[in-house]
Protein backbone atom coordinates (compact mmCIF):
# COMPACT_ATOMS: atom_id res chain seq x y z
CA UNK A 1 85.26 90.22 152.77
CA UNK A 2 83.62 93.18 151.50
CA UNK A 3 86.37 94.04 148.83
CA UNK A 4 86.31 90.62 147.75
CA UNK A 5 82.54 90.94 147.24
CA UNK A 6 83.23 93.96 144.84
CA UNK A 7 86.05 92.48 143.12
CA UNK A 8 83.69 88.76 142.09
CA UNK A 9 81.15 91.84 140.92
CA UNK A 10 83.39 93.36 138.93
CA UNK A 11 84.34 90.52 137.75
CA UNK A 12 81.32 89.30 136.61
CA UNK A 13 80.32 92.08 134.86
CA UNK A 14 83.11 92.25 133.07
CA UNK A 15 82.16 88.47 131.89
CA UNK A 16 78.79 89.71 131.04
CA UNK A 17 80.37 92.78 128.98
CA UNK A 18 82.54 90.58 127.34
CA UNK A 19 80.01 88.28 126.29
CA UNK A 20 77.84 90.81 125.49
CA UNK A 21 80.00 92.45 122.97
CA UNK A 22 80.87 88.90 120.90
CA UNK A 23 77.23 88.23 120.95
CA UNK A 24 76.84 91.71 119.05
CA UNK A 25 79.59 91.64 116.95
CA UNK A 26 77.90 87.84 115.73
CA UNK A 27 74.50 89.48 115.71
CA UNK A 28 75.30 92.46 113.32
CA UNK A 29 77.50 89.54 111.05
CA UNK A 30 74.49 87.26 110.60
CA UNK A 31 72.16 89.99 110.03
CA UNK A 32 74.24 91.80 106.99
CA UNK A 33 74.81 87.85 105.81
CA UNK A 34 71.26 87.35 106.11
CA UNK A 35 70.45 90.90 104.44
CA UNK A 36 72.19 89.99 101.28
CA UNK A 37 70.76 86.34 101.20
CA UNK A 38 68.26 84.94 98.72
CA UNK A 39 66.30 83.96 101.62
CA UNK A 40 62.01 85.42 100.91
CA UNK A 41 62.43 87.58 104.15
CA UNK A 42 66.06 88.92 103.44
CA UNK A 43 64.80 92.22 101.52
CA UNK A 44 62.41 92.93 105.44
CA UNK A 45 65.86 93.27 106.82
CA UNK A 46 66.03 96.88 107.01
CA UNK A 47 69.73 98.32 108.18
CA UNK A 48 67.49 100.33 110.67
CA UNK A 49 66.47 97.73 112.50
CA UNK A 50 70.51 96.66 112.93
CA UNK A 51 71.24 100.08 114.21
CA UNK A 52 68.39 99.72 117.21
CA UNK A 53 69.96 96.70 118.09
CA UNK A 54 73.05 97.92 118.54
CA UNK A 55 72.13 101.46 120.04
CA UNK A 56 70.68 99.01 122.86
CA UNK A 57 73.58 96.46 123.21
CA UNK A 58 75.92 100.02 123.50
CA UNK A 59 73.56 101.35 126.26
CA UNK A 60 73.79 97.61 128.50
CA UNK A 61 77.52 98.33 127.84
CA UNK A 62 77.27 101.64 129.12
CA UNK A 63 75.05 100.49 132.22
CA UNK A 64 77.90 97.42 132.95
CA UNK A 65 80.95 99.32 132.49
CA UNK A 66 82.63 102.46 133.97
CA UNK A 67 83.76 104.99 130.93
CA UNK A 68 86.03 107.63 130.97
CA UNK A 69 83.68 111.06 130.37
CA UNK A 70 86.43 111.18 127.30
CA UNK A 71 85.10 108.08 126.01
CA UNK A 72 81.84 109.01 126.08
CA UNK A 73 82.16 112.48 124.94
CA UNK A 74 84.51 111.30 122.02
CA UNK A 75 81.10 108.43 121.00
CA UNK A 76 78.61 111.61 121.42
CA UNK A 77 80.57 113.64 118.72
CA UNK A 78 81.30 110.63 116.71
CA UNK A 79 77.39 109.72 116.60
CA UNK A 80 76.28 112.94 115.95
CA UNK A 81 78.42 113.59 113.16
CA UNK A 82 77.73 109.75 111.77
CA UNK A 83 74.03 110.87 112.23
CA UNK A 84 74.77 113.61 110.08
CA UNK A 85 75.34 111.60 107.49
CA UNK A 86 73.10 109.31 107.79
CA UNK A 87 70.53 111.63 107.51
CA UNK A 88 71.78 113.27 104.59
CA UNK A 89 72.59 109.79 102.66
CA UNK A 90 69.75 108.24 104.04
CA UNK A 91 71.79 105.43 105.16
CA UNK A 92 71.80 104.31 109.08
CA UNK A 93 75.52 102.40 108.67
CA UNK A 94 77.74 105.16 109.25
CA UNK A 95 75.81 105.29 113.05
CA UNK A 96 76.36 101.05 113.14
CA UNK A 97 79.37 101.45 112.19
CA UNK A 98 80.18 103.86 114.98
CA UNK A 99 78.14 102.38 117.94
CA UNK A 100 79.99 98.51 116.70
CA UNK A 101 83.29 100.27 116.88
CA UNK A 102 82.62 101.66 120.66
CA UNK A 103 81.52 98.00 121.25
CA UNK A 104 84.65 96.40 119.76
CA UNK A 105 87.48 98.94 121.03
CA UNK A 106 88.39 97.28 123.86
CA UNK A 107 88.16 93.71 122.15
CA UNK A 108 91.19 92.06 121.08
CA UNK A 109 92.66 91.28 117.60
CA UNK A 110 92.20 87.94 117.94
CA UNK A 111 88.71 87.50 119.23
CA UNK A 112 87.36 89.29 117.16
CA UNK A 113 88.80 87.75 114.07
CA UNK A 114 87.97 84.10 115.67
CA UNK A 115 84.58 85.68 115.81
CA UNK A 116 84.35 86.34 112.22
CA UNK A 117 86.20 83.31 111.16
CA UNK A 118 83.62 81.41 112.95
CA UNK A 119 80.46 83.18 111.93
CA UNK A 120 81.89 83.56 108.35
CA UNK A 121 82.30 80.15 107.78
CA UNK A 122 79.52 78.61 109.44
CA UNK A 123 77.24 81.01 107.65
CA UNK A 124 78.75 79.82 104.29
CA UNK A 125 78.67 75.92 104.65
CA UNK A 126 75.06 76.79 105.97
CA UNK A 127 74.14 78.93 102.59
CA UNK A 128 76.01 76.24 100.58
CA UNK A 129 74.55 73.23 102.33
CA UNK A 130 70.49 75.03 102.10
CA UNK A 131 71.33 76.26 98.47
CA UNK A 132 72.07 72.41 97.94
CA UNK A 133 69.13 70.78 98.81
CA UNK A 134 67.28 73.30 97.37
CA UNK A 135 66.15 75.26 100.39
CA UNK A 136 67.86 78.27 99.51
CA UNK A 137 67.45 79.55 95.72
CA UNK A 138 70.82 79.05 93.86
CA UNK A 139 70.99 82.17 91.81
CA UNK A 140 73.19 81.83 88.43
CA UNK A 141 74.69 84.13 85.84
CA UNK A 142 76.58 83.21 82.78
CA UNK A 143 79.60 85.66 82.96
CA UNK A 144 82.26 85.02 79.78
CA UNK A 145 80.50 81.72 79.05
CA UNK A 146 81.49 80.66 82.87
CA UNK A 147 78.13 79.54 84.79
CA UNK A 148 78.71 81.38 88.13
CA UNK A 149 76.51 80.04 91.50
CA UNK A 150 75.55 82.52 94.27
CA UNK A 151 75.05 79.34 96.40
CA UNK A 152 72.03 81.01 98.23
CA UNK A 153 73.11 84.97 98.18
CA UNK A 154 71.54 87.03 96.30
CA UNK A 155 74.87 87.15 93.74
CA UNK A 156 78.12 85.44 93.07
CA UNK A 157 80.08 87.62 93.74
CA UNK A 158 79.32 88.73 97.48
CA UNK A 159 79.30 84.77 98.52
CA UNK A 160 83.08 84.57 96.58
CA UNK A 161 83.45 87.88 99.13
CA UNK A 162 82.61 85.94 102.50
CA UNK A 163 85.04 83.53 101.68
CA UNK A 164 87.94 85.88 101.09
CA UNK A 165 87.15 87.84 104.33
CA UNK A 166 86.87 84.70 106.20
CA UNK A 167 90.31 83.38 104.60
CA UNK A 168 91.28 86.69 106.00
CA UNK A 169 90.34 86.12 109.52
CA UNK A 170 91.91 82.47 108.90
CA UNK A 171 95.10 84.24 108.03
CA UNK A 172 95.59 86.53 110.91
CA UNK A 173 94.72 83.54 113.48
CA UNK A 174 97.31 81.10 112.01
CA UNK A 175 100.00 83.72 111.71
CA UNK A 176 102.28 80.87 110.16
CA UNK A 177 100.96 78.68 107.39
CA UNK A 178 102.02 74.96 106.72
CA UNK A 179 100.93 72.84 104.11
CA UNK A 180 97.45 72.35 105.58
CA UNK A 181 96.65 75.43 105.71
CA UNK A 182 98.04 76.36 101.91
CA UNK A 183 96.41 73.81 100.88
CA UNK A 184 93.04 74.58 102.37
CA UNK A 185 93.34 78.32 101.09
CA UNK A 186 94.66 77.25 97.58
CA UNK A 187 91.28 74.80 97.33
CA UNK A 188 89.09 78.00 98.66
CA UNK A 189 90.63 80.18 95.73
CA UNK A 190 89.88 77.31 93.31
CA UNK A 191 86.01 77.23 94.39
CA UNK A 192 85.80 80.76 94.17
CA UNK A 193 87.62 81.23 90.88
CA UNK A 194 85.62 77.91 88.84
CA UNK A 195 82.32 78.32 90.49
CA UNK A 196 82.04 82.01 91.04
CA UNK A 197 84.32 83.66 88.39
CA UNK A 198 85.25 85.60 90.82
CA UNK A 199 88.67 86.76 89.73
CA UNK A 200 88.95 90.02 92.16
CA UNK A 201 88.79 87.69 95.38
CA UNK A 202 90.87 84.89 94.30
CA UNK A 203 93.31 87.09 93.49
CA UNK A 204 92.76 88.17 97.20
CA UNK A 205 93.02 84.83 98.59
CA UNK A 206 96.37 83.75 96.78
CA UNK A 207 97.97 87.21 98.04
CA UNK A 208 96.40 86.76 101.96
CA UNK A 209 97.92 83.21 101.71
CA UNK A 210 101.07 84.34 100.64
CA UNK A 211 101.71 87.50 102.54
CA UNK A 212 102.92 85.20 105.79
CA UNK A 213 106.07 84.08 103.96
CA UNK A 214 106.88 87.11 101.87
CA UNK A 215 107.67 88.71 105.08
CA UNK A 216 109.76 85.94 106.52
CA UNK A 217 112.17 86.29 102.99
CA UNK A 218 115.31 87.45 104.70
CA UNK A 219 116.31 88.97 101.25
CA UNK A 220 113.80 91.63 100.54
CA UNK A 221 114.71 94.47 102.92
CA UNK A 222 114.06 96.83 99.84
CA UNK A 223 110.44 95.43 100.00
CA UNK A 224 109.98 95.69 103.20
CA UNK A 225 110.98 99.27 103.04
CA UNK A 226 108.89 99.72 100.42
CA UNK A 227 105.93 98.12 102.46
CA UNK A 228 106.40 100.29 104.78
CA UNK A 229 106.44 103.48 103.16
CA UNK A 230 103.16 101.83 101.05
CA UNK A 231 100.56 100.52 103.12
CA UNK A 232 99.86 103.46 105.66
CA UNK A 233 98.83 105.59 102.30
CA UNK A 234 97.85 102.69 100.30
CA UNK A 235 93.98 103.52 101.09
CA UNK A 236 94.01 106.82 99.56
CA UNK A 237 95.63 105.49 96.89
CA UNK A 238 93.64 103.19 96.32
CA UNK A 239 90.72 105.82 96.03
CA UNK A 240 92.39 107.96 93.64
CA UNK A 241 93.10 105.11 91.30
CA UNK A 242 89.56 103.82 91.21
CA UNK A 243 88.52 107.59 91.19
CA UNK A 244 90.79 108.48 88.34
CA UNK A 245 89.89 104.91 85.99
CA UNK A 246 86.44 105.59 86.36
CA UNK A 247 86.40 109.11 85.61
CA UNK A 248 88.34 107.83 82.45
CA UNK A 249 86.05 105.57 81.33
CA UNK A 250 85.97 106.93 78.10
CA UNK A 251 89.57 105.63 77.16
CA UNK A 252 89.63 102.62 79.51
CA UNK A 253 90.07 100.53 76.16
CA UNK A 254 93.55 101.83 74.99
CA UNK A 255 95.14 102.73 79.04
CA UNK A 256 96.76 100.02 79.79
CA UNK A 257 97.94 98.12 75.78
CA UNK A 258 94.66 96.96 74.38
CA UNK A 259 93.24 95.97 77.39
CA UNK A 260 89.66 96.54 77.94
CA UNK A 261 89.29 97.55 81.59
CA UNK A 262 85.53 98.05 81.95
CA UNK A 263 85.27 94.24 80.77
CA UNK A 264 87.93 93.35 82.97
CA UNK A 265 86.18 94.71 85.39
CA UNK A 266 82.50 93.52 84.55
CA UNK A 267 81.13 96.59 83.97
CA UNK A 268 81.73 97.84 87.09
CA UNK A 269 83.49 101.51 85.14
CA UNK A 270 80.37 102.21 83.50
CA UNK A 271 78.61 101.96 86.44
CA UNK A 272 80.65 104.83 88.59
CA UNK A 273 80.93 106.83 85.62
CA UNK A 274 77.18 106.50 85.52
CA UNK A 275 77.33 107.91 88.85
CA UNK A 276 79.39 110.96 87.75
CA UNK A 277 76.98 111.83 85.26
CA UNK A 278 73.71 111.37 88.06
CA UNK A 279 75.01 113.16 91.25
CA UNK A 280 77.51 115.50 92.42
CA UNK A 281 79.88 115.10 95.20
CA UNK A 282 78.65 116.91 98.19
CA UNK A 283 80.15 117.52 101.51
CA UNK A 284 78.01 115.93 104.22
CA UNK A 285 76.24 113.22 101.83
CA UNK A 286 73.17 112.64 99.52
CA UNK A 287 70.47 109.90 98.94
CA UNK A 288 71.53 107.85 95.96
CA UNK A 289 68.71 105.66 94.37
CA UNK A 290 70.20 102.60 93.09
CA UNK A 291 68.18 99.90 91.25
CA UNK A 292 68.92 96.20 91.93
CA UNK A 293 71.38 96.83 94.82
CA UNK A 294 73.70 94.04 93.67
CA UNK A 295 71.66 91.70 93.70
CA UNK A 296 71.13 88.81 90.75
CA UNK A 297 68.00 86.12 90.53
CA UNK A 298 64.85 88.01 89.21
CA UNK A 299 66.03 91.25 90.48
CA UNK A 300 69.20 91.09 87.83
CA UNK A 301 66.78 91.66 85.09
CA UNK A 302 65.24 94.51 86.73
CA UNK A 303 65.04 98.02 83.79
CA UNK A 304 67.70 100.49 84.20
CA UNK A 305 69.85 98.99 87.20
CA UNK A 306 72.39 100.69 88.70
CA UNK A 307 75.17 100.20 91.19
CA UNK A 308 78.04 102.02 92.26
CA UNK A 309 80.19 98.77 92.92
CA UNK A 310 83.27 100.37 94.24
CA UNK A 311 83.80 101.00 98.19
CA UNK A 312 85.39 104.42 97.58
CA UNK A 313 83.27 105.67 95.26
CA UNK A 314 79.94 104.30 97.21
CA UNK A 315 81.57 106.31 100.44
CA UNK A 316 82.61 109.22 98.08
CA UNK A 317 78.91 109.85 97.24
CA UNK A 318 76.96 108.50 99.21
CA UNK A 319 78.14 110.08 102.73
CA UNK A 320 80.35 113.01 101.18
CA UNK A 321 84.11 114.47 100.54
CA UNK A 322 84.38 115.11 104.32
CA UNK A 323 82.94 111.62 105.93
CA UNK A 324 85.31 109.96 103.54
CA UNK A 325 88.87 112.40 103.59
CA UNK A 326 88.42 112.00 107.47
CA UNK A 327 87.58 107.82 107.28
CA UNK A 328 90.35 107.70 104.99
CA UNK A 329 92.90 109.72 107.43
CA UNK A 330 91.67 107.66 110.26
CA UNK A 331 92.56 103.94 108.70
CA UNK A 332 96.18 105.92 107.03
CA UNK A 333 96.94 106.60 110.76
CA UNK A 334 95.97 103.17 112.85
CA UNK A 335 98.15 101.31 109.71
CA UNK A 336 100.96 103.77 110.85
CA UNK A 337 100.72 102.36 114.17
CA UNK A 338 100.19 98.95 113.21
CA UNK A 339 103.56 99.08 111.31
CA UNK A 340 105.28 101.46 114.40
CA UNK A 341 104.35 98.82 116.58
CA UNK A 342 106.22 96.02 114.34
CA UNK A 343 102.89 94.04 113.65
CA UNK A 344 102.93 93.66 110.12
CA UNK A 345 101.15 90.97 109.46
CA UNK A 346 97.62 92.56 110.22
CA UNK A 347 98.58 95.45 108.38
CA UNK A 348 99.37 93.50 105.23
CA UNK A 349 95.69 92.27 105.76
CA UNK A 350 94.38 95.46 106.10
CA UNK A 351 96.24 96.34 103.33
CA UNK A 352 94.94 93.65 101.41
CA UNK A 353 91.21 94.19 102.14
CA UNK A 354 91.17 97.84 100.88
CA UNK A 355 92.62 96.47 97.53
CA UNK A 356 90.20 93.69 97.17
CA UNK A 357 86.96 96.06 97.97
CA UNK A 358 88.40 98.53 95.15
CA UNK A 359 85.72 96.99 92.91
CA UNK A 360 83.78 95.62 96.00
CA UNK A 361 80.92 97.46 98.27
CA UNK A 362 81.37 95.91 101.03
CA UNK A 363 84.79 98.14 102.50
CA UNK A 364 81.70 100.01 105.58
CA UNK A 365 80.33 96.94 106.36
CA UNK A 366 80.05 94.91 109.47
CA UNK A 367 81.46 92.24 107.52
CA UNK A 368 84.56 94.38 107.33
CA UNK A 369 86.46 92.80 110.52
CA UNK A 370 89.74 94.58 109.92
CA UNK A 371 87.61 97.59 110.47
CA UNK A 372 87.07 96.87 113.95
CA UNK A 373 90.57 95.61 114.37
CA UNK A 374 91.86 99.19 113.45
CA UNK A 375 89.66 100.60 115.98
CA UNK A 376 90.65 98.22 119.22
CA UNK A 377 92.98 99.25 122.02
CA UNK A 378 96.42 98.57 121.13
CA UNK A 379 97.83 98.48 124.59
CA UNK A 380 95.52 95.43 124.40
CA UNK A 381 97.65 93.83 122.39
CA UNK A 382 101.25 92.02 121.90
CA UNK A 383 103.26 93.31 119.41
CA UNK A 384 103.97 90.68 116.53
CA UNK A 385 107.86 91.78 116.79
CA UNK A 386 108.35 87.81 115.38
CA UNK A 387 106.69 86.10 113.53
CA UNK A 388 107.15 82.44 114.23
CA UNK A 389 108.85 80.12 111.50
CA UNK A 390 107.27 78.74 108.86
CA UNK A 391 106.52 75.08 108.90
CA UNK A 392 108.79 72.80 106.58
């Protein structure tokens, strides 16, 4: 009687861990959403305040669950070298970051993209629905004579973002894709291309919908092989590319034909090699002062705004050469593993999200699921040896 007494107790916290760490994953996903809103309060919403939160969600964890002391001591050197940097960048993520992954390892794949999916999208009918009826500002930009709607963010672009990380999430859940679901992504990458402009993520959105059924093609094994080779070094690739363009944004007219890449890229070159020519690229990190922070409305027309609107290059100098060589190692490595252990399709994802945030910010961010995806147990999870058939 008494071991069944310990067992329901165990049992129950377990439930209350569980619930616990969904209710913090939602938390930190509605407060970046709401941080990058054009809601009056949205610029209170100090990432501080997010890190708090989470330190005490982590320490209930702690109190509900039995750790290994490996565990633990593995989060104590992790937090103390993410608090490293966040002193010297002046930045609190890199310790959110940290504290949401030892919250999220032992979730699985699919709960926590459901989790996303859900907040995602609810959070972006919600904007839409408030921007609307006029609750919610409606910030617009005129961008190559296209009128481009923030639908209640504070820019265009980071609302078109949402909706390619939550076609992400949709993605991974469905695993196979009929015509419903084509259809329904093909319609989001419409929205996002005539109402946003925003060609980066419906780019994204046309490759996440067809990476399902390029891996099904029975007659690409050189692909595949390719693929494979590709996508655990495809992150550090990625850096050096948007490293090497913007340190070249001198010539970025004549590099590729007569293509100008800076206005392919809205201006996004000028403002990394801006960056170049401000600070230097230090070890453990440094405070960079940017003006306008993304953001468009009244703030666009701010004087002198500046932006480093690249994920690599924000890491790069905002939390150092070391932070990022050793966040870059760590994603090479769990892809690895993804494609040792056959699942493919999240690593295509994966794949696909560090592309797309080339000319994004928004690669360390809790919006970021496939970060937290990385970072979960994999013993927790079935490898996707198969993917089911498509639907005819």
């Amino acid at each position: 009687m008494q071991t069944l007494r310990i067992k329901r107790s165990k049992n129950k916290k377990k439930k209350i861990v569980s619930v616990g760490e969904i209710v913090c994953f939602t938390f930190a996903l509605l407060y970046c959403i709401l941080q990058n809103s054009a809601l009056f309060f949205a610029p209170y919403l100090k990432t501080s305040y997010l890190l708090i939160c989470m330190i005490i969600f982590a320490m209930l964890k702690i109190f509900f669950q039995r750790y290994d002391i490996k565990i633990l001591v593995f989060l104590s050197v992790s937090a103390a070298f993410a608090g490293l940097i966040s002193y010297h960048a002046q930045d609190p993520m890199p310790l959110v970051i940290v504290v949401l992954i030892f919250l999220l390892h032992d979730v699985r794949w699919k709960t926590t993209a459901r989790t996303a999916f859900f907040t995602l999208t609810a959070s972006i009918m919600m904007l839409y629905i408030g921007s609307h009826f006029g609750w919610i500002p409606n910030y617009k930009e005129i961008r190559d004579g296209a009128v481009r709607h923030a639908f209640g963010m504070t820019q265009a672009t980071v609302m078109s973002d949402l909706i390619f990380l939550a076609a992400a999430a949709y993605v991974y859940l469905k695993k196979k894709l009929g015509a419903f679901s084509v259809i329904g992504l093909g319609l989001a990458a419409a929205i996002v291309f005539h109402y946003m402009n925003a060609r980066n993520d419906t780019l994204g959105i046309v490759l996440l919908t067809a990476a399902p059924f390029l891996i099904k093609i029975p007659h690409i094994g050189p692909m595949k092989t390719f693929g494979k080779l590709f996508m655990p070094i495809s992150y550090p690739l990625f850096a050096f590319t948007a490293l090497t363009i913007t340190k070249m944004y001198a010539y970025n007219k004549g590099m590729i034909g007569n293509i100008h890449l800076d206005q392919l890229l809205t201006g996004r070159l000028q403002l990394g090699y801006t960056a170049f020519q401000r600070y230097p690229i230090t070890w453990f990190g440094q405070h960079v002062i940017e003006t306008g922070g993304g953001r468009a409305g009244p703030i666009a027309s701010i004087h002198n705004y500046f932006y480093i609107d690249s994920s690599y290059l924000h890491i790069l100098f905002k939390f150092g050469i070391v932070f990022t060589v050793l966040f870059l190692l760590w994603i090479c490595l769990r892809i690895y593993r993804l494609i040792a252990a056959k699942n493919y399709l999240p690593a295509i994802i994966v794949t696909l999200v560090g592309l797309e945030t080339m000319w994004e910010a928004n690669l360390f961010s809790p919006l970021n699921f496939t970060l937290f995806m990385l970072a979960a147990n994999f013993r927790n999870e079935k490898a996707d040896q198969q993917i089911p058939r498509i639907e005819r």
